[in-house]
Protein backbone atom coordinates (compact mmCIF):
# COMPACT_ATOMS: atom_id res chain seq x y z
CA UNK A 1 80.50 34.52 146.38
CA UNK A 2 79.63 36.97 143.64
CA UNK A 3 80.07 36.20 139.95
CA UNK A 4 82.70 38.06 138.60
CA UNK A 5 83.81 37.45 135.07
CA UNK A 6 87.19 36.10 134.55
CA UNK A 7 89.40 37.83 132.22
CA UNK A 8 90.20 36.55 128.86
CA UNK A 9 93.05 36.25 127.03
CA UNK A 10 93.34 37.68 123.75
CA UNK A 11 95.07 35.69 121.03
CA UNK A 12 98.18 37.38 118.96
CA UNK A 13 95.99 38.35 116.07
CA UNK A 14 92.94 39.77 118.62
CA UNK A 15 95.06 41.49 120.55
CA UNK A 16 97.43 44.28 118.16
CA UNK A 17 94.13 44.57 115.63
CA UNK A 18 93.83 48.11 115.74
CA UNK A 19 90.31 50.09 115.38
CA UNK A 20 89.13 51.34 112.42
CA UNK A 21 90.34 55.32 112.85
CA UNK A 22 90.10 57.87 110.17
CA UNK A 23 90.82 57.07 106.28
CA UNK A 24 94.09 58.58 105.27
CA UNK A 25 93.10 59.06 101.67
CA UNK A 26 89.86 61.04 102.59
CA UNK A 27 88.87 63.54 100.16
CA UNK A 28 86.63 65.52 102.48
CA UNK A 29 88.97 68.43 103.21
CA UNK A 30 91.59 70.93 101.90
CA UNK A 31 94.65 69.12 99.81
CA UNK A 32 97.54 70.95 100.96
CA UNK A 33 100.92 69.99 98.92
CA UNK A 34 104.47 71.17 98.92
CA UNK A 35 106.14 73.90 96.76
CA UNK A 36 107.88 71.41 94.53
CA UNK A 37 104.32 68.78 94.31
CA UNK A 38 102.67 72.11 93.22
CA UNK A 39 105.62 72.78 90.45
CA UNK A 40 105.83 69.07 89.24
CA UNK A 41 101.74 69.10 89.06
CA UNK A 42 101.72 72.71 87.39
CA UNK A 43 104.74 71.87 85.31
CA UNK A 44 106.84 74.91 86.33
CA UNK A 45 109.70 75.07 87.91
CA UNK A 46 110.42 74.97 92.09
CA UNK A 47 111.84 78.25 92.18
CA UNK A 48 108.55 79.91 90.22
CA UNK A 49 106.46 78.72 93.02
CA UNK A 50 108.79 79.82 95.57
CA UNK A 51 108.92 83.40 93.84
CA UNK A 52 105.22 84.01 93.60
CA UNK A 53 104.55 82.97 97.25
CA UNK A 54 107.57 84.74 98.64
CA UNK A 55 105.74 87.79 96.24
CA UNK A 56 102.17 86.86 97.93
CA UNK A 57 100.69 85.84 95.27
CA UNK A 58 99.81 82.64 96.25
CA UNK A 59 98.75 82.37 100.03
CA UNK A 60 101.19 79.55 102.37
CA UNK A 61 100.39 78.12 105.39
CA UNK A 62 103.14 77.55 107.93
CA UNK A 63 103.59 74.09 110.12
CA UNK A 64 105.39 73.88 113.30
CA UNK A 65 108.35 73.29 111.79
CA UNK A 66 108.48 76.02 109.46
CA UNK A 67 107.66 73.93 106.28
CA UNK A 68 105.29 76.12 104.35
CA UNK A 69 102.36 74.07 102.31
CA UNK A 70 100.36 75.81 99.57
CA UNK A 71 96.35 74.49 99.03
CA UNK A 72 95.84 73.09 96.02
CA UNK A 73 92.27 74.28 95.37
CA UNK A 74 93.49 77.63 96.26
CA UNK A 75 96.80 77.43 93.83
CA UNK A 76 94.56 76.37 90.80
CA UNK A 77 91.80 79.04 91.57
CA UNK A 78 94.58 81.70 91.35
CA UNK A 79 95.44 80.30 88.37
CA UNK A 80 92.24 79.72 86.66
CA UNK A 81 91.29 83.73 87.57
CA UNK A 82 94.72 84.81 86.02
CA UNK A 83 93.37 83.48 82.36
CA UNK A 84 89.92 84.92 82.73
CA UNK A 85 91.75 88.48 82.82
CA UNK A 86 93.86 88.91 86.10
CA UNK A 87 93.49 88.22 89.87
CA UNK A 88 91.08 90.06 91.79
């Protein structure tokens, strides 16, 4: 008869420990935030970031479900031009 290994039987602990998969507070890419993270971080009002992006002045991006996110590094370049002399 061949050998064939038998299986083995995981304990509780071995069993539901998952792999390591990717690190939710990764810094590596673009932080995209929500209209009112980017008015509490800004320290403006909801309705100020609603206005400029409904004006295009600062550039959404859309999900699935129609929740629109701003980028953060985008929303504090725009600002950061606007006090060296306007946006360009």
């Amino acid at each position: 008869m061949e050998n064939v290994p038998q299986p083995v039987k995981l304990g509780a602990a071995e069993a539901v420990t998952p792999e390591p998969g990717p690190d939710p507070q990764r810094t590596d890419g673009p932080t995209f935030v929500t209209f009112g993270a980017a008015a509490k971080r800004l320290g403006v009002k909801y309705y100020q970031i609603q206005r400029a992006a409904r004006a295009g002045l600062l550039p959404t991006y859309r999900l699935h479900s129609g929740r629109r996110l701003l980028k953060l590094e985008e929303v504090l370049e725009i600002i950061e031009r606007s006090r060296e002399g306007g946006c360009k």
